[in-house]
Protein backbone atom coordinates (compact mmCIF):
# COMPACT_ATOMS: atom_id res chain seq x y z
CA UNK A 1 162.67 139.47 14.34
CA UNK A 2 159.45 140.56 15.21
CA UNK A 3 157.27 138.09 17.77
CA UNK A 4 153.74 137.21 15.56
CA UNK A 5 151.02 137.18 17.49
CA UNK A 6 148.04 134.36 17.27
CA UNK A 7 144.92 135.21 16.04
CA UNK A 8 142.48 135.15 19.36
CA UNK A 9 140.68 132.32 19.19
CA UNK A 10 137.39 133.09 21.27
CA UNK A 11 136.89 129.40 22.29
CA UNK A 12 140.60 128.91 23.85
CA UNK A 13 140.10 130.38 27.44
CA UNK A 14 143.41 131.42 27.93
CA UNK A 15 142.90 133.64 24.79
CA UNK A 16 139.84 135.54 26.82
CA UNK A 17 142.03 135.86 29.37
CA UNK A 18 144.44 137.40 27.87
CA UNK A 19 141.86 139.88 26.24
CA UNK A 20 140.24 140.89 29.60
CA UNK A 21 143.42 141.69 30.62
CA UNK A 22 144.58 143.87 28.36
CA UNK A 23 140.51 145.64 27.95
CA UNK A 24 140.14 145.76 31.68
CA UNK A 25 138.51 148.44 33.86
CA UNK A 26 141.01 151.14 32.49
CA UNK A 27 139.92 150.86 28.88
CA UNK A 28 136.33 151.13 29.42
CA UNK A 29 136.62 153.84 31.48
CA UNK A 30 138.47 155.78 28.90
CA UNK A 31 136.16 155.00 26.36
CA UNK A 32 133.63 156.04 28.65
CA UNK A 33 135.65 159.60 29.27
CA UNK A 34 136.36 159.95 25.67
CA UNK A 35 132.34 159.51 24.39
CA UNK A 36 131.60 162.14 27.34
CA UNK A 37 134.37 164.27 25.66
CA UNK A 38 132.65 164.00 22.01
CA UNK A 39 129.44 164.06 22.91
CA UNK A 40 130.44 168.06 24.25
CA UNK A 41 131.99 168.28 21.63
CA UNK A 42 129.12 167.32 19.51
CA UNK A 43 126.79 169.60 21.49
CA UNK A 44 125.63 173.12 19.85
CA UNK A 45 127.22 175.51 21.88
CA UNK A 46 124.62 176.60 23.54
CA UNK A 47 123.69 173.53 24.83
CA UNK A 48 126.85 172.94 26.20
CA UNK A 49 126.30 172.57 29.89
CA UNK A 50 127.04 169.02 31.88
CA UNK A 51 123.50 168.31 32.40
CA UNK A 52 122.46 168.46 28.60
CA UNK A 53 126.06 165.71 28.32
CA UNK A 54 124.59 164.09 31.03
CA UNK A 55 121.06 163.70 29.69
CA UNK A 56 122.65 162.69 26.43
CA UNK A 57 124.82 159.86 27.52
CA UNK A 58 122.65 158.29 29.49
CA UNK A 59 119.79 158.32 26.62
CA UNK A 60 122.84 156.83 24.11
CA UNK A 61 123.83 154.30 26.85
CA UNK A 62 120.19 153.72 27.87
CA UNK A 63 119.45 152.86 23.87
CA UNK A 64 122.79 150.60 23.30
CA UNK A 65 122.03 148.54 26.87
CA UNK A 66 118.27 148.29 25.26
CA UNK A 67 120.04 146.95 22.00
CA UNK A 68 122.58 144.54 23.42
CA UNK A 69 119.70 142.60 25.43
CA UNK A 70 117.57 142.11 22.12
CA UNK A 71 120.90 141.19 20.40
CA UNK A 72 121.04 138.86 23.00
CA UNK A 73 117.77 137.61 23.46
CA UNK A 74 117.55 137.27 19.27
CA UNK A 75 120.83 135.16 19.26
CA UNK A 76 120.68 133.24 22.55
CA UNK A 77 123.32 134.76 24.08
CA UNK A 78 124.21 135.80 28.01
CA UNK A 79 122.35 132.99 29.35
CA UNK A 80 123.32 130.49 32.33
């Protein structure tokens, strides 16, 4: 039989815990290496060179960072 696991509860701290374990530094770094991977992918092949990635991941990073502190400004969120 099968061990069911809880539904993560984002108020039980042990839960988190749990969570930033398992999505430590290793999974955002692959994430990281695989949206550098599509976004050469992506690229027209002329334009693939590192410095056009580069230019393009920053610019996409650049825009989500932008978006997660009005997110978080708009719902009151990330403050001390």
């Amino acid at each position: 039989m099968a061990m069911r696991e809880e539904p993560l509860d984002p108020r039980d701290p042990k839960g988190m815990k749990r969570m930033r374990a398992f999505f430590g530094p290793q999974q955002v770094d692959l994430q990281i290496r695989q949206a550098i991977q599509c976004c050469w992918m992506a690229l027209p092949p002329k334009q693939q060179r590192v410095e056009e990635v580069e230019k393009e991941i920053r610019r996409i990073v650049d825009r989500a960072l932008q978006d997660l502190r009005e997110d978080a400004d708009s719902f009151g969120l990330g403050r001390s």
